[in-house]
Protein backbone atom coordinates (compact mmCIF):
# COMPACT_ATOMS: atom_id res chain seq x y z
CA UNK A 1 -9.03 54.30 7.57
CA UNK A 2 -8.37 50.91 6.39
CA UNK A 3 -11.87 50.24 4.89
CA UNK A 4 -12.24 48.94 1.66
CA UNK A 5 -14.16 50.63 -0.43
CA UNK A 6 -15.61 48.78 -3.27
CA UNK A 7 -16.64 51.72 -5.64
CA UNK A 8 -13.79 54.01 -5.05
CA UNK A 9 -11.17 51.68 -5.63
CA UNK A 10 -11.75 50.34 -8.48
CA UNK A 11 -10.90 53.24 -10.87
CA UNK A 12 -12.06 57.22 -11.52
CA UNK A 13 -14.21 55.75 -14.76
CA UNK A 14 -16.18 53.51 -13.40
CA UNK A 15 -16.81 55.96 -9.96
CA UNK A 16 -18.01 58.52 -12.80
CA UNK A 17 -20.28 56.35 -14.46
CA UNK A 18 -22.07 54.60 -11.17
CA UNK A 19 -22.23 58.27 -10.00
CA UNK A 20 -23.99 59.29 -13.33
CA UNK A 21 -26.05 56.13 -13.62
CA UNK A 22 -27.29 56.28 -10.50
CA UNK A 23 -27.88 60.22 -10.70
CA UNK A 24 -30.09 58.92 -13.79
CA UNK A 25 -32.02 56.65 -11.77
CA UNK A 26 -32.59 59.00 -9.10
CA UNK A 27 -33.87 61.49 -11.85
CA UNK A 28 -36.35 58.31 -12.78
CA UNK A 29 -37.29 57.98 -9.27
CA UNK A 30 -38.05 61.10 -8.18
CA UNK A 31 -40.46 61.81 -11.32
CA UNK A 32 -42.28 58.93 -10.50
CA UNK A 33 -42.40 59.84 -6.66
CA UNK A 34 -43.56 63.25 -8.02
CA UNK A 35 -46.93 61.54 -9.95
CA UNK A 36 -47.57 59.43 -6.67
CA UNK A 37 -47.48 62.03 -4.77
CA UNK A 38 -50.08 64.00 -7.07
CA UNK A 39 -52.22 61.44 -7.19
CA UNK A 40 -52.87 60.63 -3.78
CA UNK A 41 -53.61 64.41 -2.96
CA UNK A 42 -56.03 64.25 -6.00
CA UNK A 43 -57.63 61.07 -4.86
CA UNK A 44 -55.90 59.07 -7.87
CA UNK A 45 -54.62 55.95 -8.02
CA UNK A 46 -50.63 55.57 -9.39
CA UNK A 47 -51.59 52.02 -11.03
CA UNK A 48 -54.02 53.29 -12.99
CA UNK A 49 -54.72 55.37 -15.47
CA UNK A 50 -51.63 57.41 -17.90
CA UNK A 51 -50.19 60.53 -16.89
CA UNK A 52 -52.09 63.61 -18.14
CA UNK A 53 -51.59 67.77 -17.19
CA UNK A 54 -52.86 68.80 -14.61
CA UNK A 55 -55.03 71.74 -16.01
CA UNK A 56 -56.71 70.33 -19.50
CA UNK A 57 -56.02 66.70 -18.80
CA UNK A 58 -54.50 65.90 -22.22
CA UNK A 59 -52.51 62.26 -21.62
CA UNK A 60 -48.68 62.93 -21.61
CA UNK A 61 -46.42 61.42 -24.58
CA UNK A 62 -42.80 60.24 -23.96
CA UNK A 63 -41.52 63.35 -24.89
CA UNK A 64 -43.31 64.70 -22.28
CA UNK A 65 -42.22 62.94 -19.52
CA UNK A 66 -38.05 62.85 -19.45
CA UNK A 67 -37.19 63.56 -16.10
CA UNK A 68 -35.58 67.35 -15.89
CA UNK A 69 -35.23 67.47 -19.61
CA UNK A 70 -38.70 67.71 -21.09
CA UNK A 71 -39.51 70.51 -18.10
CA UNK A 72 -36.34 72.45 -19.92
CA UNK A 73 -37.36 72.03 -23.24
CA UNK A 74 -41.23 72.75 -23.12
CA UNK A 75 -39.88 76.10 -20.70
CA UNK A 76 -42.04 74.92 -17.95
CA UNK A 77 -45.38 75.04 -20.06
CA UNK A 78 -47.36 72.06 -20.89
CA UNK A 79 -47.44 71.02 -24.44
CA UNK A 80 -51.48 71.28 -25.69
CA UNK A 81 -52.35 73.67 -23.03
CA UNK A 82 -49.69 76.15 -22.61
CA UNK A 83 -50.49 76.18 -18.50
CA UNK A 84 -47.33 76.53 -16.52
CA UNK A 85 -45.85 73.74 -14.79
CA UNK A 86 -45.02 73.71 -11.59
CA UNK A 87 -40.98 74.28 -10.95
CA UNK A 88 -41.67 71.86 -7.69
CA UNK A 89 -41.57 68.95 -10.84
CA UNK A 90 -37.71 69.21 -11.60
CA UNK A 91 -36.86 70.27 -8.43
CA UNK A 92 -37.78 67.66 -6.86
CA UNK A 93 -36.65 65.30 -9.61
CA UNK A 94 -33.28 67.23 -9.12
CA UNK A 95 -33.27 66.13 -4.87
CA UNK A 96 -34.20 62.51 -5.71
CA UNK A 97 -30.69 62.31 -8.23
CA UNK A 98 -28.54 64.35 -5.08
CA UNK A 99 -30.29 61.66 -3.18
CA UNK A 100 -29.61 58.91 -4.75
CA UNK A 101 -25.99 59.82 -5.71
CA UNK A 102 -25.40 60.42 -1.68
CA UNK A 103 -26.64 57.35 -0.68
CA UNK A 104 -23.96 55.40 -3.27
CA UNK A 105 -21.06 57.90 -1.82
CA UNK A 106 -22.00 56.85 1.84
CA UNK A 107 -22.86 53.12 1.21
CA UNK A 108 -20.91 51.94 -1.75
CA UNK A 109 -22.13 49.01 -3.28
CA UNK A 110 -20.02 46.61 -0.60
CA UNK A 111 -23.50 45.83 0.82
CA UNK A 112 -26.42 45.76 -1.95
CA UNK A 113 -29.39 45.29 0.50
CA UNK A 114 -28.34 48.08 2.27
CA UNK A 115 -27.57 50.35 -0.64
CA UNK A 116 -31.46 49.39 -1.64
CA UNK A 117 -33.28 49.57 1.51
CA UNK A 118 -32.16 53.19 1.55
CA UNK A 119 -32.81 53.73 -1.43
CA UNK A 120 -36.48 52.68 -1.77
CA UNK A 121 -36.83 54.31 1.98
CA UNK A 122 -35.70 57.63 0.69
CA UNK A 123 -38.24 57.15 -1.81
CA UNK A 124 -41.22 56.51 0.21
CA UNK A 125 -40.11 59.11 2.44
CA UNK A 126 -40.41 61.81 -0.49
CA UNK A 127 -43.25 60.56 -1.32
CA UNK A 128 -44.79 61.14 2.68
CA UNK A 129 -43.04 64.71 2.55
CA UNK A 130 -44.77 66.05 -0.64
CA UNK A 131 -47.82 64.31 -0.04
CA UNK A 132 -48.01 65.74 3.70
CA UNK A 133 -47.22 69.49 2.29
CA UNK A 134 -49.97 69.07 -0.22
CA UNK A 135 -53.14 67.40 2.24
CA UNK A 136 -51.16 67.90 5.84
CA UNK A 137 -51.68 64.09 6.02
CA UNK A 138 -49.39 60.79 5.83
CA UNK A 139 -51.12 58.24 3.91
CA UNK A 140 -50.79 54.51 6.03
CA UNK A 141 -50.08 52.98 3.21
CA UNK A 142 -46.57 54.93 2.51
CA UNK A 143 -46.24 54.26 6.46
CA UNK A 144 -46.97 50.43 5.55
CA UNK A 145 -44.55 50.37 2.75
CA UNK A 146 -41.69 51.34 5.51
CA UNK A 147 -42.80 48.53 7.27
CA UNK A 148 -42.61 45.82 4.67
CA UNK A 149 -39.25 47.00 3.29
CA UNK A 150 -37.99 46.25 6.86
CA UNK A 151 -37.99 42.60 5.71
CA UNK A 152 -34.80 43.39 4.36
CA UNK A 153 -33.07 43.98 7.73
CA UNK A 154 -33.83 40.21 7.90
CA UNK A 155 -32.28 39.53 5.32
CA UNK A 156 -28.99 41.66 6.04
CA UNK A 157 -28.45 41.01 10.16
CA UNK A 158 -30.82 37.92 11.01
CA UNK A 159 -32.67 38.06 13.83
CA UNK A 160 -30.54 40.30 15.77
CA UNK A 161 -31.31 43.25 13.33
CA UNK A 162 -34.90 42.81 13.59
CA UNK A 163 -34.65 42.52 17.57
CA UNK A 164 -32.92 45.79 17.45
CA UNK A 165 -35.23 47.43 14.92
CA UNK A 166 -38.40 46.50 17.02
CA UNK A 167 -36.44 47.92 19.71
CA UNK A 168 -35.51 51.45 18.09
CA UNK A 169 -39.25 51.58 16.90
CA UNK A 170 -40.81 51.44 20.15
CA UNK A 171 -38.18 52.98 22.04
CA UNK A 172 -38.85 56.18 20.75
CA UNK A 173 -42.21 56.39 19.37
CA UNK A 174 -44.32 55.10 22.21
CA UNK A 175 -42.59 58.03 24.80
CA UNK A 176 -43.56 60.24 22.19
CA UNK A 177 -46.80 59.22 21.54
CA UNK A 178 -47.06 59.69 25.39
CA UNK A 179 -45.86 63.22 25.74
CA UNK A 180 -48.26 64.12 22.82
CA UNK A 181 -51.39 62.95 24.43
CA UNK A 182 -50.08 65.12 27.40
CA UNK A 183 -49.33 67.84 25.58
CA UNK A 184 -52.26 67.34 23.51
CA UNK A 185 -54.57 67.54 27.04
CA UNK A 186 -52.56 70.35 28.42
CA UNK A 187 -52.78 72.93 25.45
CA UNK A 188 -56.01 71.54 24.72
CA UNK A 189 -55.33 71.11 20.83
CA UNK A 190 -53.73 68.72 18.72
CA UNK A 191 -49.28 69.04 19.47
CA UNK A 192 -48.44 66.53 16.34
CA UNK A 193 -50.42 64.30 14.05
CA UNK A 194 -51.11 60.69 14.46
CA UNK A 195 -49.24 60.06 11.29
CA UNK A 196 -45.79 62.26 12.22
CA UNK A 197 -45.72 59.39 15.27
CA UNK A 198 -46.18 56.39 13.33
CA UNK A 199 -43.53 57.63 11.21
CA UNK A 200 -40.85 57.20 13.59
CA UNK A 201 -42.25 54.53 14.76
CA UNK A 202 -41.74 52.92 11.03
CA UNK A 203 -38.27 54.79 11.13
CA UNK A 204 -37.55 53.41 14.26
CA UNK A 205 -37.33 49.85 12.53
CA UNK A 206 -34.35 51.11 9.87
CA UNK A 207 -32.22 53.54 12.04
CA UNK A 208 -32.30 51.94 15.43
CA UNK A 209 -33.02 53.83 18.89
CA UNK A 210 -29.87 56.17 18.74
CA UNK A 211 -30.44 57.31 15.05
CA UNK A 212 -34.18 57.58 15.59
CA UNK A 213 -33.81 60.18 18.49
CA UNK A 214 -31.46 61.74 16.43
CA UNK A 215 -33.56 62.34 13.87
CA UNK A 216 -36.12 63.33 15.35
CA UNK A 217 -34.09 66.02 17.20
CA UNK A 218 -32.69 67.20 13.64
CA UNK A 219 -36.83 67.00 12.45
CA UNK A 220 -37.42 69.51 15.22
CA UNK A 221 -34.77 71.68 14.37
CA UNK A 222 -35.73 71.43 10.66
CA UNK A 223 -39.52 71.59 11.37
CA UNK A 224 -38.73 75.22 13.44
CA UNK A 225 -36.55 76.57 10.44
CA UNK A 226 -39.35 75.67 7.52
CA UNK A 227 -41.81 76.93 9.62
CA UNK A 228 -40.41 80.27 9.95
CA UNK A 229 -39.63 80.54 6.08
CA UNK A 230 -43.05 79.68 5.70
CA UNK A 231 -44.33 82.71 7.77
CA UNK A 232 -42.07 85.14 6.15
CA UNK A 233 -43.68 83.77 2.86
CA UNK A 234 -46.82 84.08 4.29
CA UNK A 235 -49.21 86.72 2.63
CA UNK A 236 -51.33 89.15 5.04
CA UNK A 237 -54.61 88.73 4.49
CA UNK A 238 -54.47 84.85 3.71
CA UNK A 239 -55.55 81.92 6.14
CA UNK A 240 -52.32 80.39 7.28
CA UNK A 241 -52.12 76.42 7.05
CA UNK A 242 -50.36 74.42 9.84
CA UNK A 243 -46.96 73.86 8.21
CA UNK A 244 -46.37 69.77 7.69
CA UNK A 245 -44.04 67.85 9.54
CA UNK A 246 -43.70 65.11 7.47
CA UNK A 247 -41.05 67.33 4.99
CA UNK A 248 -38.91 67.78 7.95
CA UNK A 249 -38.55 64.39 8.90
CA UNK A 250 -37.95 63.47 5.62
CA UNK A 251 -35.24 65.86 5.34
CA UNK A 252 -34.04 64.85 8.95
CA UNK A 253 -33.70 61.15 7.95
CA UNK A 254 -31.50 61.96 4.72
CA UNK A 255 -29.17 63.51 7.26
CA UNK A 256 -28.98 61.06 9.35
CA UNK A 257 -28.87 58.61 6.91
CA UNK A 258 -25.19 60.48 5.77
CA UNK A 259 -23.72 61.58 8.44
CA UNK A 260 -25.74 59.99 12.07
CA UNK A 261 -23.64 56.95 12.67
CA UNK A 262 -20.53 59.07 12.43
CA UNK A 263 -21.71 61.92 14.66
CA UNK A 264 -23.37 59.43 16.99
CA UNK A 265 -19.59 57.81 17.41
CA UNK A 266 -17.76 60.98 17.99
CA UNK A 267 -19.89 62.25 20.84
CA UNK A 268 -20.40 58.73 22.55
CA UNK A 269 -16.25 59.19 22.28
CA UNK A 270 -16.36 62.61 24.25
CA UNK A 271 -17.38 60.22 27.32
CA UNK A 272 -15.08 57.30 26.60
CA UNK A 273 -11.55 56.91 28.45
CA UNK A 274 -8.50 58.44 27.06
C-alpha cells in the first residue's frame, strides 16, 4: 500500500500524457509488428524493400501508413487499387496501444529496463502470434530475439536473475517437451509443435518457473476457448486448419504479465499461517 509510484504521483497531466504517448507508440509498434508479420508469411524480408499493398503492389506513401488513422480515412480500401484492407491491420494496431498502455499502468517507469523488456517482449510475442495464425509456424528467429533480450535480466538482477531465469526455462519446458514425445507416441500424431515448446522455454527465461506454469495453464485455457470459436466459424464444406497455439500463449503471457505475480501471491497465501 505504501509503494511509490513514480507515474501516478506526480500529477493527473503528466499520467495523461505518458498514457497517450505511450498509446502512440504502441499504435507505432504494432503497425510495424503487423508488416513483419506479413512478410515472414510471404517469404519477405522486413529490412528490405518499402511497404507496398498487398494486391497490386503499388509502394505505400506516408499518408498511407499512419497507424489507425490512414485505415479510417482511406475506409479500409487501398489507395491505387481500391482492394479492401484487411480490418486485422488496425485491430491489431489497436491491441499493441492497450498493450503498451497496460504495461506502463502495471510497471510505471520506477524501473526502465523492466518497463522495456516487456515491452519489446510483447512485441515479439505479437509478432509469433500473427505469424503462427498465418503459416501455423514460429519462426526461430522471433524465438531467438526472446533470447537475446534476456540480456537485460542481467542487467536488472545480476547473476541471480539469470540463475533463476535458466531455472524457470528449463523447469518447465523440458517436462513438457517430455510429456509431448509421450503423448506424441501414444496418439500416434503430433500433440504440440516444436516451436509452441521452445517458446516457453524462451518465456521461461523472463517470467520465472511459477509464472511460466502459469501461463501456460492460462495458454491452455485460452488455446481451448479460440479453438472452439474457430469451429463455430468454421464453414461446412471447407478443410479445417489446426488452430495455432502460438496466439494463445501470446495472449496468456499479457495476462500474466498484469496480473500473475499478484495472483501467484494470493494463493501461495491460502497455505501460509494465519
Amino acid at each position: 500500500a505504501g509503494e511509490t509510484r513514480f507515474m501516478l504521483n506526480v500529477s493527473p497531466a503528466v499520467t495523461a500524457y505518458l498514457v497517450f504517448l505511450f498509446a502512440v507508440l504502441g499504435l507505432v509498434a504494432g503497425s510495424f509488428c503487423n508488416a513483419w508479420a506479413w512478410r515472414i508469411a510471404h517469404g519477405e524480408s522486413i529490412a528490405r524493400g518499402r511497404s507496398h499493398c498487398a494486391r497490386c503492389g503499388h509502394v505505400l506513401g506516408g499518408r498511407d501508413l499512419v497507424p489507425l488513422f490512414s485505415y479510417l480515412f482511406l475506409k479500409g480500401r487501398c489507395r491505387y487499387c481500391g482492394a479492401p484492407i484487411s480490418p486485422r491491420y488496425p485491430a491489431v494496431e489497436l491491441l499493441s496501444a492497450a498493450f503498451f498502455v497496460s504495461v506502463l499502468l502495471r510497471y510505471d517507469l520506477l524501473a526502465p529496463l523492466v518497463t522495456l523488456r516487456w515491452l519489446l517482449l510483447g512485441c515479439l510475442l505479437l509478432v509469433i502470434a500473427l505469424a503462427d495464425a498465418e503459416t501455423q509456424e514460429i519462426p526461430d528467429r522471433l524465438l531467438l530475439g526472446i533470447l537475446l533480450l534476456f540480456a537485460l535480466v542481467l542487467l536488472e538482477s545480476g547473476w541471480a536473475g539469470v540463475k533463476s531465469g535458466l531455472l524457470g526455462a528449463v523447469a518447465v519446458s523440458v517436462p513438457l517437451l517430455l510429456f509431448v514425445l509421450a503423448a506424441d507416441r501414444v496418439t500416434g500424431r503430433e500433440t504440440m509443435g516444436g516451436g509452441d515448446i521452445k517458446l516457453f522455454f524462451v518465456l521461461g527465461l523472463h517470467f520465472g518457473a511459477p509464472l511460466t506454469l502459469l501461463t501456460m495453464i492460462a495458454a491452455c485455457l485460452l488455446g481451448a476457448a479460440f479453438g472452439l470459436a474457430a469451429q463455430r466459424g468454421h464453414k461446412p464444406g471447407r478443410p479445417s486448419r489446426p488452430f495455432p497455439f502460438g496466439p494463445a500463449i501470446a495472449a496468456a503471457a499479457w495476462l500474466v504479465l498484469l496480473w500473475g505475480a499478484p495472483l501467484l501471491h494470493w494463493y501461495l497465501g491460502l497455505f501460509s499461517l494465519a
